[in-house]
C-alpha atoms as a PDB file:
ATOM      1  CA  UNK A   1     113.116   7.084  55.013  1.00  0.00           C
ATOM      2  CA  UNK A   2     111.086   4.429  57.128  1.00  0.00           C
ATOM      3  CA  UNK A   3     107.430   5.637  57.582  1.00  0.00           C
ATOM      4  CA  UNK A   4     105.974   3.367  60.468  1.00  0.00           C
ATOM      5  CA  UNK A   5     102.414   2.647  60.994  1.00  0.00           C
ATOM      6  CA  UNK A   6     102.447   2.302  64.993  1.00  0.00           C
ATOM      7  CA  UNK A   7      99.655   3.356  66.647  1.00  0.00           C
ATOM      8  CA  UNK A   8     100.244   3.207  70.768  1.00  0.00           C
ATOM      9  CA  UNK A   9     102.478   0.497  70.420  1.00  0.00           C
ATOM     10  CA  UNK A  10     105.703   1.843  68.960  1.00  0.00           C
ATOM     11  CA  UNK A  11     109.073  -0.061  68.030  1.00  0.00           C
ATOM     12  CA  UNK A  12     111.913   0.100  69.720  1.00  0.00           C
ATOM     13  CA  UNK A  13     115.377   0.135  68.185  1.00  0.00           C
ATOM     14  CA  UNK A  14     114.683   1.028  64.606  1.00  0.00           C
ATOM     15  CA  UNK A  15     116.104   4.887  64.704  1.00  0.00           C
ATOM     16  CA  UNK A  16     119.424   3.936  65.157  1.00  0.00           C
ATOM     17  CA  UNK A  17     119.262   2.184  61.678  1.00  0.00           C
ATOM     18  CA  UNK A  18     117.419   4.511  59.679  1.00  0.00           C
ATOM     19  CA  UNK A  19     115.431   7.917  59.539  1.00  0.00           C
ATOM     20  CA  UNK A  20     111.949   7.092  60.760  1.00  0.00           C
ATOM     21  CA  UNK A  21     108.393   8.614  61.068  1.00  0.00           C
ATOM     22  CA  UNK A  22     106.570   7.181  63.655  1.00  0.00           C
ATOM     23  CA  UNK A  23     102.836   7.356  62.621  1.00  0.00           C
ATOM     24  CA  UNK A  24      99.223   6.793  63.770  1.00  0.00           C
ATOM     25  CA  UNK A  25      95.734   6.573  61.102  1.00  0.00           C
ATOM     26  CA  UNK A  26      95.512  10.112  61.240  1.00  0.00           C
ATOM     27  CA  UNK A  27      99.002  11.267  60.299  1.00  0.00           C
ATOM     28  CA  UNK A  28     100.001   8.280  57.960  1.00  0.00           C
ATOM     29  CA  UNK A  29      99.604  10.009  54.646  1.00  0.00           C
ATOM     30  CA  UNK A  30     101.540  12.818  55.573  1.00  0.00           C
ATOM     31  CA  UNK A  31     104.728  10.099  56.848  1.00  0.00           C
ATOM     32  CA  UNK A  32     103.985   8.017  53.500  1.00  0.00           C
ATOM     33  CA  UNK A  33     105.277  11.268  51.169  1.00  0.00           C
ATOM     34  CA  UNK A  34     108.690  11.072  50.524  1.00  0.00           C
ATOM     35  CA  UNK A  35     109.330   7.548  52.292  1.00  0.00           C
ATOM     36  CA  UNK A  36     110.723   4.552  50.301  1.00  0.00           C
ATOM     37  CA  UNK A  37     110.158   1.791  52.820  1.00  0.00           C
ATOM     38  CA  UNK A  38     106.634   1.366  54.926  1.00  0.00           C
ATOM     39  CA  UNK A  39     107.073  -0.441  57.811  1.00  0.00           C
ATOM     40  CA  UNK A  40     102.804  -1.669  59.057  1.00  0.00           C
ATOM     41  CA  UNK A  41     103.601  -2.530  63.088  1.00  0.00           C
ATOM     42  CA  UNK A  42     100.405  -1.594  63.949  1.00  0.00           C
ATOM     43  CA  UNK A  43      99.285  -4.716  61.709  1.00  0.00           C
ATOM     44  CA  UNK A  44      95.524  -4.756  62.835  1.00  0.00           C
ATOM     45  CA  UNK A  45      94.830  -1.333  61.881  1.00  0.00           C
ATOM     46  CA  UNK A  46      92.803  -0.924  58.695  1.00  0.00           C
ATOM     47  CA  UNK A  47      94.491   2.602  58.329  1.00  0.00           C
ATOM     48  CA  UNK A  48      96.828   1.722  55.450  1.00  0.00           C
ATOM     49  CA  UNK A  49      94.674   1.999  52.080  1.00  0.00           C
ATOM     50  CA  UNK A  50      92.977   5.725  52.838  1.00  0.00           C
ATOM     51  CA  UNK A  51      96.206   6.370  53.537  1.00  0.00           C
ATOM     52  CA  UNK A  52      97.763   5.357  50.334  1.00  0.00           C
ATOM     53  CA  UNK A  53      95.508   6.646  48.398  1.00  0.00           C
ATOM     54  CA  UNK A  54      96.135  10.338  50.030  1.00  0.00           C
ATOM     55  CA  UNK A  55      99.709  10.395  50.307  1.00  0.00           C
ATOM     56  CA  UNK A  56     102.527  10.617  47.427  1.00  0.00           C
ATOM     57  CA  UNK A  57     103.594   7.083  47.405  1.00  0.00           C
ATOM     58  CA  UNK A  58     105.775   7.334  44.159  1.00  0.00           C
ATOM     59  CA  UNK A  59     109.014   6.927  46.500  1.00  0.00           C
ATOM     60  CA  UNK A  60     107.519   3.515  48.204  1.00  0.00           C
ATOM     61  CA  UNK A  61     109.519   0.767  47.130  1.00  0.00           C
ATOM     62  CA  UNK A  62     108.696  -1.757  49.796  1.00  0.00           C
ATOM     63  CA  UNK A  63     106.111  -2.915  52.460  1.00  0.00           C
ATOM     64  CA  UNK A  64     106.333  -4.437  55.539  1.00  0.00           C
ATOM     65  CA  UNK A  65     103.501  -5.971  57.637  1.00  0.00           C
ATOM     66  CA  UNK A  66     104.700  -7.263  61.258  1.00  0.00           C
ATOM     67  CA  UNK A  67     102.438 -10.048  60.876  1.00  0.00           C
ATOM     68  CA  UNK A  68     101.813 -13.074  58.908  1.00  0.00           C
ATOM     69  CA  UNK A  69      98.135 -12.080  57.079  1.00  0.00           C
ATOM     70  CA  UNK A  70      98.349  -9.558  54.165  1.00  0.00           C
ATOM     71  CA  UNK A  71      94.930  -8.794  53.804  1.00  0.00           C
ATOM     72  CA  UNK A  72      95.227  -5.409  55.556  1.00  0.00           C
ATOM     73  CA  UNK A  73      98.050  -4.309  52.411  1.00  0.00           C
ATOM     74  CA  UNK A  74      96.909  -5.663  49.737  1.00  0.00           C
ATOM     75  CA  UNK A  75      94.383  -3.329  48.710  1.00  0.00           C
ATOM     76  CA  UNK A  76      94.171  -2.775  44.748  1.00  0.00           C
ATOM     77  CA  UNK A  77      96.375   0.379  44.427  1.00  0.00           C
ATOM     78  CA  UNK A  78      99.173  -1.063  46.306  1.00  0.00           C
ATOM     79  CA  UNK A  79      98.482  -4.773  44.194  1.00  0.00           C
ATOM     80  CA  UNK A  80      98.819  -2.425  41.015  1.00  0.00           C
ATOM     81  CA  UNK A  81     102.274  -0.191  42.453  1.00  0.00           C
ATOM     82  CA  UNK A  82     105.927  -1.820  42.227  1.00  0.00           C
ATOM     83  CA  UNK A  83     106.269  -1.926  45.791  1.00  0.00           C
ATOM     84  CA  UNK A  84     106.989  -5.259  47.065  1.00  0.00           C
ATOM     85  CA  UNK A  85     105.325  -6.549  49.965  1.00  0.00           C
ATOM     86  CA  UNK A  86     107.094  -8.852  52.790  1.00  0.00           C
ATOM     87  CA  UNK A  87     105.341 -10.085  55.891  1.00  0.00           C
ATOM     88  CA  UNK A  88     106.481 -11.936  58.857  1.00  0.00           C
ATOM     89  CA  UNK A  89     106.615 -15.138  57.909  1.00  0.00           C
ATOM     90  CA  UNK A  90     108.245 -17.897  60.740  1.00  0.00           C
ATOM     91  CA  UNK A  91     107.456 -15.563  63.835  1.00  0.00           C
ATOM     92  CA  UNK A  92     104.365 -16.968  64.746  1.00  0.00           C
ATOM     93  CA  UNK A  93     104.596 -20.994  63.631  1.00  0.00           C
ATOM     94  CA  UNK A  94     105.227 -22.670  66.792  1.00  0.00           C
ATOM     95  CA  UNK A  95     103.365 -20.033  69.302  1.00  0.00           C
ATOM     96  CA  UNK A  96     100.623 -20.539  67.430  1.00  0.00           C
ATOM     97  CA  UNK A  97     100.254 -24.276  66.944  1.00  0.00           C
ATOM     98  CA  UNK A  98     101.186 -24.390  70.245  1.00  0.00           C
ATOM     99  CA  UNK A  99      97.470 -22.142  70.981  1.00  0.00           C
ATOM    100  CA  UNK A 100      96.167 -25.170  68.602  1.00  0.00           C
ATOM    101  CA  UNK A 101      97.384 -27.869  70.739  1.00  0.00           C
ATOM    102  CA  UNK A 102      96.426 -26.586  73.874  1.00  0.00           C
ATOM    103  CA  UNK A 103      92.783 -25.616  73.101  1.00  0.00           C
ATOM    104  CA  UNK A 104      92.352 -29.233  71.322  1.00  0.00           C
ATOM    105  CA  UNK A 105      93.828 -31.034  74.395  1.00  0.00           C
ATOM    106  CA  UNK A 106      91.820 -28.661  76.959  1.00  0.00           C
ATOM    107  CA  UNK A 107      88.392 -29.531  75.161  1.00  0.00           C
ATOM    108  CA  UNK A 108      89.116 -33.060  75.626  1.00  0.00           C
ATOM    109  CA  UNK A 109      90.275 -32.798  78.886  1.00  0.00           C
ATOM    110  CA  UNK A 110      86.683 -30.627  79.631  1.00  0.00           C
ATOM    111  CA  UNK A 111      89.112 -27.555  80.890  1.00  0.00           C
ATOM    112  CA  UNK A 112      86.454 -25.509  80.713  1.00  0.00           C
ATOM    113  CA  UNK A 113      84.036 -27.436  82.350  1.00  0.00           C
ATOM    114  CA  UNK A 114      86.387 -28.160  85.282  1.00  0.00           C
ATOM    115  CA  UNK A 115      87.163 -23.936  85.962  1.00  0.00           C
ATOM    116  CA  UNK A 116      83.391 -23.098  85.402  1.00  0.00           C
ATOM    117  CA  UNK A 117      82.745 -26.198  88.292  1.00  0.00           C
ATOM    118  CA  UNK A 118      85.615 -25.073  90.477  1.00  0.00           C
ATOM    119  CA  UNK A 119      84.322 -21.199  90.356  1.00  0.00           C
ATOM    120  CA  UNK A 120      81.057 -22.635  91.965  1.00  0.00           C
ATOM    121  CA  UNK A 121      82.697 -24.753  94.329  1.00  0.00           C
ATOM    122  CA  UNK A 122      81.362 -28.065  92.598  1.00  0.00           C
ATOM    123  CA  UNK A 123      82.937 -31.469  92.899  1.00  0.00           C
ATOM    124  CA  UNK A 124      81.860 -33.587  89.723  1.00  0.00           C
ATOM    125  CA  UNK A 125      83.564 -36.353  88.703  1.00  0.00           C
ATOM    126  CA  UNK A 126      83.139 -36.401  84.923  1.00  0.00           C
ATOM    127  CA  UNK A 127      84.648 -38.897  82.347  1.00  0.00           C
ATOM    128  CA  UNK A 128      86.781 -37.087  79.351  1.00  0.00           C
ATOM    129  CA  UNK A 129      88.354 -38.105  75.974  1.00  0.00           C
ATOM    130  CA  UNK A 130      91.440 -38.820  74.436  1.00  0.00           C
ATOM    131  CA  UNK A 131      92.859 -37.051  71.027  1.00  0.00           C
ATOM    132  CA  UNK A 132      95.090 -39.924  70.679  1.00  0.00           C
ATOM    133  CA  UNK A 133      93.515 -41.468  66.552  1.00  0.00           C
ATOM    134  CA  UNK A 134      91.275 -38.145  66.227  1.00  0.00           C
ATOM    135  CA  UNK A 135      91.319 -36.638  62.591  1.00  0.00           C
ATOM    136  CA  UNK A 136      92.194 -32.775  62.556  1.00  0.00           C
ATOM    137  CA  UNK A 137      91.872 -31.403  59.069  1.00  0.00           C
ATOM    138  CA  UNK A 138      94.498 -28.002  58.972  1.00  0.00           C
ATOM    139  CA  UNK A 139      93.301 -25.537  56.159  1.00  0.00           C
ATOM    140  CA  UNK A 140      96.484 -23.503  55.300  1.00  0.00           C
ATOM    141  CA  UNK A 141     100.082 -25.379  54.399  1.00  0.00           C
ATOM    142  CA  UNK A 142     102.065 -22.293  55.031  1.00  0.00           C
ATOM    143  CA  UNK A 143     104.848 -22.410  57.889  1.00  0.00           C
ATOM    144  CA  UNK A 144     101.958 -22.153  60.416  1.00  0.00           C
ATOM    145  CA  UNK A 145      99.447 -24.936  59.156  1.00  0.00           C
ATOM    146  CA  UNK A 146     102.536 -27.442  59.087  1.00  0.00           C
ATOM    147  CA  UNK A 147     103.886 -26.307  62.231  1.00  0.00           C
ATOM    148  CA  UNK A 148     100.228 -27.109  63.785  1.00  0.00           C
ATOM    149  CA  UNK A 149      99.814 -30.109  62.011  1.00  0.00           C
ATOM    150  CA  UNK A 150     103.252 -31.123  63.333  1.00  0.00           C
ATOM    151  CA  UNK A 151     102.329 -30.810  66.998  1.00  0.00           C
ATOM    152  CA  UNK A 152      98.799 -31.867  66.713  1.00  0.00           C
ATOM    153  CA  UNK A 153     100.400 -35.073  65.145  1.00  0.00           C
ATOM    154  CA  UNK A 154     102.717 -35.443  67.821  1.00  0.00           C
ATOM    155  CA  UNK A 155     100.277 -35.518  70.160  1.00  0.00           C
ATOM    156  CA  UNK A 156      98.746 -38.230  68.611  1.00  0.00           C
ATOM    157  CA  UNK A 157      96.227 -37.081  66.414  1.00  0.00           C
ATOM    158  CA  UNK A 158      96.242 -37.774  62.385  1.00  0.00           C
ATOM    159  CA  UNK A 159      96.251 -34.860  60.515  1.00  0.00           C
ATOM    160  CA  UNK A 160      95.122 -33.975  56.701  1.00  0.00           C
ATOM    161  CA  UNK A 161      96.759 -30.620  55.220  1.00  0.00           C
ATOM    162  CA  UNK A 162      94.985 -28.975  53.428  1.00  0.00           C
ATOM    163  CA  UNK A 163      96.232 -26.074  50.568  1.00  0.00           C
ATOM    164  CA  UNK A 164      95.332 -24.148  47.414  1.00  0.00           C
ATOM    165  CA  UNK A 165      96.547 -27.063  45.047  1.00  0.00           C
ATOM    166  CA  UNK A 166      97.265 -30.646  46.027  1.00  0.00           C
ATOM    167  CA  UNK A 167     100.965 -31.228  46.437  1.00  0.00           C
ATOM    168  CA  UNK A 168     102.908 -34.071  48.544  1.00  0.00           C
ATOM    169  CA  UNK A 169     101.024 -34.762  51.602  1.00  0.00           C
ATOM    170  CA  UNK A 170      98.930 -31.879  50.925  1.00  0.00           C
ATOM    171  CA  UNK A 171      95.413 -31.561  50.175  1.00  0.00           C
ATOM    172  CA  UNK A 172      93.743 -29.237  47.794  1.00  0.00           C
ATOM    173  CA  UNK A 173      91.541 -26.686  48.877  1.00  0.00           C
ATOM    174  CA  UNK A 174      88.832 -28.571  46.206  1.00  0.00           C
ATOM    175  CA  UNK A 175      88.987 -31.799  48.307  1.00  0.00           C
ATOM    176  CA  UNK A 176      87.785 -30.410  51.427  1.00  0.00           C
ATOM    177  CA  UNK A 177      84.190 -31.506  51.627  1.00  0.00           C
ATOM    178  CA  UNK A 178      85.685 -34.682  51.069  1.00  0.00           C
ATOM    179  CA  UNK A 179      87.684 -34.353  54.230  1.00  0.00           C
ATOM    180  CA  UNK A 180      84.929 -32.465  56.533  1.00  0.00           C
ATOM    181  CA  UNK A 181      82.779 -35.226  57.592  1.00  0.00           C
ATOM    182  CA  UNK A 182      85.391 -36.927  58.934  1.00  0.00           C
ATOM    183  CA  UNK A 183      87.350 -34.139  60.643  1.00  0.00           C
ATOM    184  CA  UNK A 184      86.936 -34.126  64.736  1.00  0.00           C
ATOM    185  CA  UNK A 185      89.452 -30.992  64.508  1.00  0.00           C
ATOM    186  CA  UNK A 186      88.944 -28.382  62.254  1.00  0.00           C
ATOM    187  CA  UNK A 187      91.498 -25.665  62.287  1.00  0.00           C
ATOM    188  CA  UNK A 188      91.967 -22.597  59.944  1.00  0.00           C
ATOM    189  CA  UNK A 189      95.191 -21.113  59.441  1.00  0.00           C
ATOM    190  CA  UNK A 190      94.708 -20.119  56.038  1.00  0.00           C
ATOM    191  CA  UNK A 191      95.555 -16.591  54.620  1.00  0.00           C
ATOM    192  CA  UNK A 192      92.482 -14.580  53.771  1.00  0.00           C
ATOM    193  CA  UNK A 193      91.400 -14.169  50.074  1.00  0.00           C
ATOM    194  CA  UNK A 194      88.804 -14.135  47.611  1.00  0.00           C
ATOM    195  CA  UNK A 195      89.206 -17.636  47.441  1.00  0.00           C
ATOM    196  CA  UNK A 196      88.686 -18.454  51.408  1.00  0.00           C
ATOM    197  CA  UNK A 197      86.936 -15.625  52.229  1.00  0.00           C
ATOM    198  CA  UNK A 198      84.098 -17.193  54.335  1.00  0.00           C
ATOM    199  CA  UNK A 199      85.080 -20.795  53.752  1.00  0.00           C
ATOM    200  CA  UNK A 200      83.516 -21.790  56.698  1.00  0.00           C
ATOM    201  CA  UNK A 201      79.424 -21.237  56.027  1.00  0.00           C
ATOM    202  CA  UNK A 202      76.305 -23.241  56.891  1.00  0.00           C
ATOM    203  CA  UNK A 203      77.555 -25.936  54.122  1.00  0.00           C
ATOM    204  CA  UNK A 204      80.605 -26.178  55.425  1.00  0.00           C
ATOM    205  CA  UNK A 205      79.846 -26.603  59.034  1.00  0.00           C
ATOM    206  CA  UNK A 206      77.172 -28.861  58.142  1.00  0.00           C
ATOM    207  CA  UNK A 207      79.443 -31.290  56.302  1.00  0.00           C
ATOM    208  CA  UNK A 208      81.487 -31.567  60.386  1.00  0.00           C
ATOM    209  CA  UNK A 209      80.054 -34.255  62.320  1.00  0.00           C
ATOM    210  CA  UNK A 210      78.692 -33.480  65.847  1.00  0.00           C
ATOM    211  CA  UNK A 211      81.228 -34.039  67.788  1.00  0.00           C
ATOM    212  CA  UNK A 212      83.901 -31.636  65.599  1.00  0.00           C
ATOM    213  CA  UNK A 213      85.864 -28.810  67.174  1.00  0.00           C
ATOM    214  CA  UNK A 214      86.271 -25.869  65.055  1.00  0.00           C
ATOM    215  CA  UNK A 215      89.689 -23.943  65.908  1.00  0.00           C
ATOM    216  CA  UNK A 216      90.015 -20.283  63.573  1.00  0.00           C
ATOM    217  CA  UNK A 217      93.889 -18.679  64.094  1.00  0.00           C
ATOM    218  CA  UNK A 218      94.081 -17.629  60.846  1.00  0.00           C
ATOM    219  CA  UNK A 219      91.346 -14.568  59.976  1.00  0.00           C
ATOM    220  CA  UNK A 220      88.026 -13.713  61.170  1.00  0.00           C
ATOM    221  CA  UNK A 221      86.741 -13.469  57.658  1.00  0.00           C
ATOM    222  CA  UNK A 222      87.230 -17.072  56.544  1.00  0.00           C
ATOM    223  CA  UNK A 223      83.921 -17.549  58.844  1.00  0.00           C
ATOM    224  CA  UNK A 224      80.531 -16.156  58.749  1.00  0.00           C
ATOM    225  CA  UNK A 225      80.043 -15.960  62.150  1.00  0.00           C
ATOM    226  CA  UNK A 226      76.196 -16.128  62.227  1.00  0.00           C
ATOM    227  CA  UNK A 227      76.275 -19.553  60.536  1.00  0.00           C
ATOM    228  CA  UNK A 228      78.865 -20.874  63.673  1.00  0.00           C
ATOM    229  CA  UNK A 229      76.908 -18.979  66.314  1.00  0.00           C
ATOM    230  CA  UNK A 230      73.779 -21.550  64.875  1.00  0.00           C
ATOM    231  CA  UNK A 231      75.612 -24.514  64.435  1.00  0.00           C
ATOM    232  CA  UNK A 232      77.081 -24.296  68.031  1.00  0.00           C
ATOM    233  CA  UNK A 233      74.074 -22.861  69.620  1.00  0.00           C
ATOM    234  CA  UNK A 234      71.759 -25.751  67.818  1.00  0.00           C
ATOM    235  CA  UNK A 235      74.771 -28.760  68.597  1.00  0.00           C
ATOM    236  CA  UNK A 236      75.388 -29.444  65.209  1.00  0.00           C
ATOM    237  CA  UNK A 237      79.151 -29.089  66.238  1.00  0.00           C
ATOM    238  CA  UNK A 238      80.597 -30.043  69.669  1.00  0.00           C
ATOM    239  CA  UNK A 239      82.515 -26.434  70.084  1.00  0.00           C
ATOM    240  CA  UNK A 240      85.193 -23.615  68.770  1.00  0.00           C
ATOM    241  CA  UNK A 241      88.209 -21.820  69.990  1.00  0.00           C
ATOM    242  CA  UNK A 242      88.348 -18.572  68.291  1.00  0.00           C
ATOM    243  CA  UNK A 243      91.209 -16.177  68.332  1.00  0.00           C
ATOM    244  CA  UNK A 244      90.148 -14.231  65.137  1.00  0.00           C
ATOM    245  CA  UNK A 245      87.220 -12.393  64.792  1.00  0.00           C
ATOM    246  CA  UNK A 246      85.582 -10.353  61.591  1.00  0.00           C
ATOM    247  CA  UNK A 247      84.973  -7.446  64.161  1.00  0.00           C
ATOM    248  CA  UNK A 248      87.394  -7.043  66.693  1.00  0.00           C
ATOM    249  CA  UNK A 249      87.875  -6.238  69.086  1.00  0.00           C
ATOM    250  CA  UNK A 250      85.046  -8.572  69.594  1.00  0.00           C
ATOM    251  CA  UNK A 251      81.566  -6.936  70.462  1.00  0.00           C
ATOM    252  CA  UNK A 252      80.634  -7.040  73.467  1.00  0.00           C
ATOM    253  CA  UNK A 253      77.115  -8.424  72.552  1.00  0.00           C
ATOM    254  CA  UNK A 254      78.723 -11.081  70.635  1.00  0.00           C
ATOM    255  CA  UNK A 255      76.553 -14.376  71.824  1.00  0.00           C
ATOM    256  CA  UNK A 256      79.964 -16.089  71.424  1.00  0.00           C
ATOM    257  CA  UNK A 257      81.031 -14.373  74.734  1.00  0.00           C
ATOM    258  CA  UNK A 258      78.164 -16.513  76.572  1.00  0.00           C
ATOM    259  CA  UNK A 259      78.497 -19.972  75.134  1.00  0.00           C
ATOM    260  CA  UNK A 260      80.057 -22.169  77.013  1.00  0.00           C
ATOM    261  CA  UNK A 261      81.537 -24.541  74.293  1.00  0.00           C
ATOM    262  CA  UNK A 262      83.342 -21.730  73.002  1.00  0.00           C
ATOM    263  CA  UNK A 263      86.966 -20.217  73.727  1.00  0.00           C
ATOM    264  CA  UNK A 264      87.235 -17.132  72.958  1.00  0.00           C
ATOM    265  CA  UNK A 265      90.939 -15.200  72.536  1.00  0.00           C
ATOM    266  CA  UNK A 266      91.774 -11.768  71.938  1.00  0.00           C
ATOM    267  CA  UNK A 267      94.098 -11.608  68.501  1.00  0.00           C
ATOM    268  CA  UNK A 268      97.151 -13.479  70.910  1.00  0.00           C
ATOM    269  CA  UNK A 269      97.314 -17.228  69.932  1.00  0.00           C
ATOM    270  CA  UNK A 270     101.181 -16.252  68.157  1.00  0.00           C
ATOM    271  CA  UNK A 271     101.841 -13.669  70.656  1.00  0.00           C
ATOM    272  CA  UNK A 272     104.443 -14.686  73.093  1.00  0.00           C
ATOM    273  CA  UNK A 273     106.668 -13.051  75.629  1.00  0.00           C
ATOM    274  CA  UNK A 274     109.657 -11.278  72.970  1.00  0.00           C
ATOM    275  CA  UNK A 275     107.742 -11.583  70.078  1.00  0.00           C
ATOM    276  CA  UNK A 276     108.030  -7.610  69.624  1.00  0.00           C
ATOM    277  CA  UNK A 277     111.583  -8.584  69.320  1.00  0.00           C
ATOM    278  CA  UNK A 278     111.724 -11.396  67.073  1.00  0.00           C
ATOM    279  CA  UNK A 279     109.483  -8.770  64.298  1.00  0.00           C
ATOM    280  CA  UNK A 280     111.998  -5.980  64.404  1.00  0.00           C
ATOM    281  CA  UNK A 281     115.182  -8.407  64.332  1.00  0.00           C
ATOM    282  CA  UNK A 282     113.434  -9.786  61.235  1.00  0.00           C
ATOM    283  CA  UNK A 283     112.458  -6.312  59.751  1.00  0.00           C
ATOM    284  CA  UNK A 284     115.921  -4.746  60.583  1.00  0.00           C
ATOM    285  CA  UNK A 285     117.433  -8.003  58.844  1.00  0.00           C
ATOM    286  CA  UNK A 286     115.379  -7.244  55.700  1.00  0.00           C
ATOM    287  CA  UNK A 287     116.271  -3.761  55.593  1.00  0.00           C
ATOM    288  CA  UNK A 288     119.712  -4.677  55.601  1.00  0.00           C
ATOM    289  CA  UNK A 289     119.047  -6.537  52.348  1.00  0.00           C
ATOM    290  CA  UNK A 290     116.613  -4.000  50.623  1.00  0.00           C
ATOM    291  CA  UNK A 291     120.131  -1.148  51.634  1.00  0.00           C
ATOM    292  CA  UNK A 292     122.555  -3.698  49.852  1.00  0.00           C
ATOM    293  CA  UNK A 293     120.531  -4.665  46.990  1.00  0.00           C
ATOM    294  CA  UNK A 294     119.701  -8.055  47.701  1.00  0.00           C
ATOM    295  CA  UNK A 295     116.326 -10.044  47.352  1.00  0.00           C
ATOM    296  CA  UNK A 296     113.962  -9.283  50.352  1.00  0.00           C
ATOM    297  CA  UNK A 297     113.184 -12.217  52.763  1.00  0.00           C
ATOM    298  CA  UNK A 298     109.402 -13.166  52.740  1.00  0.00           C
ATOM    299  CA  UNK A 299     107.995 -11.551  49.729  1.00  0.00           C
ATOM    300  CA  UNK A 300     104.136 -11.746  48.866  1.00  0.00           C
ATOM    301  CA  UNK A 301     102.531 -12.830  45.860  1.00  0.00           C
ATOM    302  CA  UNK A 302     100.456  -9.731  45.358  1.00  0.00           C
ATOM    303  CA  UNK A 303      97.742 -11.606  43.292  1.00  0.00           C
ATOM    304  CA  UNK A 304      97.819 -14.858  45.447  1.00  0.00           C
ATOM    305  CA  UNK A 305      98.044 -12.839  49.043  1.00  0.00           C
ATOM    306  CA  UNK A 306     100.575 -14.793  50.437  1.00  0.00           C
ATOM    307  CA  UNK A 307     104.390 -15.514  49.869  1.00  0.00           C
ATOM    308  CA  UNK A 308     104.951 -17.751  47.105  1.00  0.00           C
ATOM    309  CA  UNK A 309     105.158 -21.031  47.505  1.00  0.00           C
ATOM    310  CA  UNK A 310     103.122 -21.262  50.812  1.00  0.00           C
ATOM    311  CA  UNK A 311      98.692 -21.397  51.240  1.00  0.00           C
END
C-alpha cells in the first residue's frame, strides 16, 4: 500500500503498479495507517511530520520525497523509525545548473537592465562584462553542485567546490571564508541542515566583495534573508538570483520583489517540461527494487540529511 502525499498536483501512472491513497495535509494520517511505502509528491508541503506523528506508521518501511532536499522528512520521529528515506537524486542536475548559468550570464550581459529599458521604450547603449576568468564558489558537491560547477566552468568561469569535508577537488565547508572574498559567483546548492542552516548571514556576505553575485537553488533557509535584503539594498554585493525562499510562496511585501539587482524565481530553477515524468519513472523503478528485495536507489543518511556520499 502506497500512501501519496499529493496535494492538487496528483501522479499519473502509479495505480496500475500498486494500491494507492492519494492524499492531501488534511487526510494524510488517515492514508499513512496501514501503508508500507510513503510516496511525498507534494514535496513542498510541510504536511508530513503532524502527520506522522497522528497516524499508525508501524507498517512504513520506506519514504520517498520527489525532490532532491530532505529537510521536509527528516523530522526526529521519522530520523528515529526504520524507514528508509530515498529522494530524487539526478532529476534536477542539469535543469538546474542550467538556471545557474543563465542567471550568471544574464547579469553580465545586464538582461535585466536591457527588458526594464525596452519596457520604457529607452535606447541606452551600455557597456557589459564578461564571465570568461570570474571565480564562482559552488557550496554543495552533490550531483547538482558538480553539475553547476561543470557548466559554469564551461562557460569559462573557474570554479571552487565546496562540501562538508575536503576531498579531491573539493573544498571543505571550514575553508569557505577563505574562498568568499574572492568569489564573484556565489551559488548555494547545498542540502539544508543544522550545519548550513543560515550559512549565508551578515559575516558571510560581508566576507563577498562588491561586485559578487549571490545565486541560492538549494533552500531558502541556508540565508537569513534580512541580512541579503541589507547587503543588496546598501551595495555591499552587486546582486542575487533567488529561486528558494524561507517563506514561500514569497510574500508579497517581500522588498526583494522591488529591487532591481535581484531575480527572483518561483521554486522552478530544476523544473523542466517532463520532469513529472522523469520522478515517477524513478519512483516506479525504486519500487520495483523495494517489491524484489533489493537495495533502494538514492537512500538518505538520516543523521547527515542527504544520501551518502554526496554534500
Amino acid at each position: 500500500m502506497i500512501a501519496v502525499l499529493a496535494g492538487d498536483d496528483r501522479p499519473d501512472g502509479l495505480a496500475e503498479h500498486a494500491e494507492v491513497r492519494l492524499a492531501g495535509a488534511d487526510d494524510l494520517p488517515a492514508a499513512l495507517d496501514g501503508a508500507d511505502v510513503l510516496l511525498v509528491w507534494d514535496f513542498l508541503s510541510p504536511a508530513v511530520p503532524a502527520a506522522w506523528r497522528a497516524a499508525d506508521t508501524s507498517a512504513v518501511r520506506w519514504v520517498h520525497t520527489a525532490s532532491a532536499g530532505v529537510d521536509k522528512v527528516t523530522f526526529p520521529e521519522l530520523q528515529a523509525h526504520p524507514a528508509e528515506i530515498t529522494n530524487a537524486r539526478g532529476v534536477f542536475d542539469r535543469p538546474i545548473a542550467e538556471y545557474v548559468a543563465g542567471v550568471v550570464l544574464a547579469f553580465a550581459k545586464d538582461l535585466p537592465g536591457t527588458l526594464r529599458l525596452q519596457a520604457r521604450g529607452e535606447w541606452r547603449h551600455r557597456e557589459t562584462s564578461t564571465v570568461r576568468g570570474r571565480h564562482a564558489v559552488v557550496v554543495g558537491s552533490g550531483p547538482i553542485g558538480r553539475a553547476i560547477a561543470d557548466l559554469l566552468g564551461a562557460i569559462g568561469l573557474r570554479t571552487s567546490l565546496v562540501g562538508r569535508r575536503a576531498a579531491d577537488g573539493v573544498h571543505a565547508f571550514s575553508s569557505l571564508p577563505e574562498l568568499l572574498p574572492s568569489a564573484d559567483v556565489l551559488v548555494l546548492a547545498a542540502p539544508l541542515t543544522d550545519a548550513t542552516r543560515g550559512m549565508l548571514d551578515r559575516v558571510s556576505l560581508g566576507l563577498l566583495p562588491g561586485n559578487a553575485l549571490v545565486v541560492n537553488v538549494g533552500r531558502g533557509g541556508l540565508v537569513v534573508e534580512p541580512d541579503l535584503v541589507a547587503a543588496l539594498r546598501e551595495g555591499r554585493i552587486a546582486g542575487a538570483a533567488l529561486d528558494v525562499f524561507e517563506i514561500e510562496p514569497l510574500p508579497a511585501a517581500s522588498p526583494l520583489w522591488g529591487m532591481d539587482n535581484v531575480i527572483v524565481s518561483p521554486h522552478m530553477s530544476g523544473d523542466v517540461a517532463g520532469w513529472r515524468g522523469m520522478l515517477r519513472d524513478q519512483f516506479l523503478e525504486n519500487l520495483a527494487r523495494y517489491r524484489a528485495g533489493e537495495p533502494l536507489h538514492n537512500v538518505v543518511d538520516k543523521t547527515l540529511g542527504y544520501v551518502k556520499g554526496t554534500s
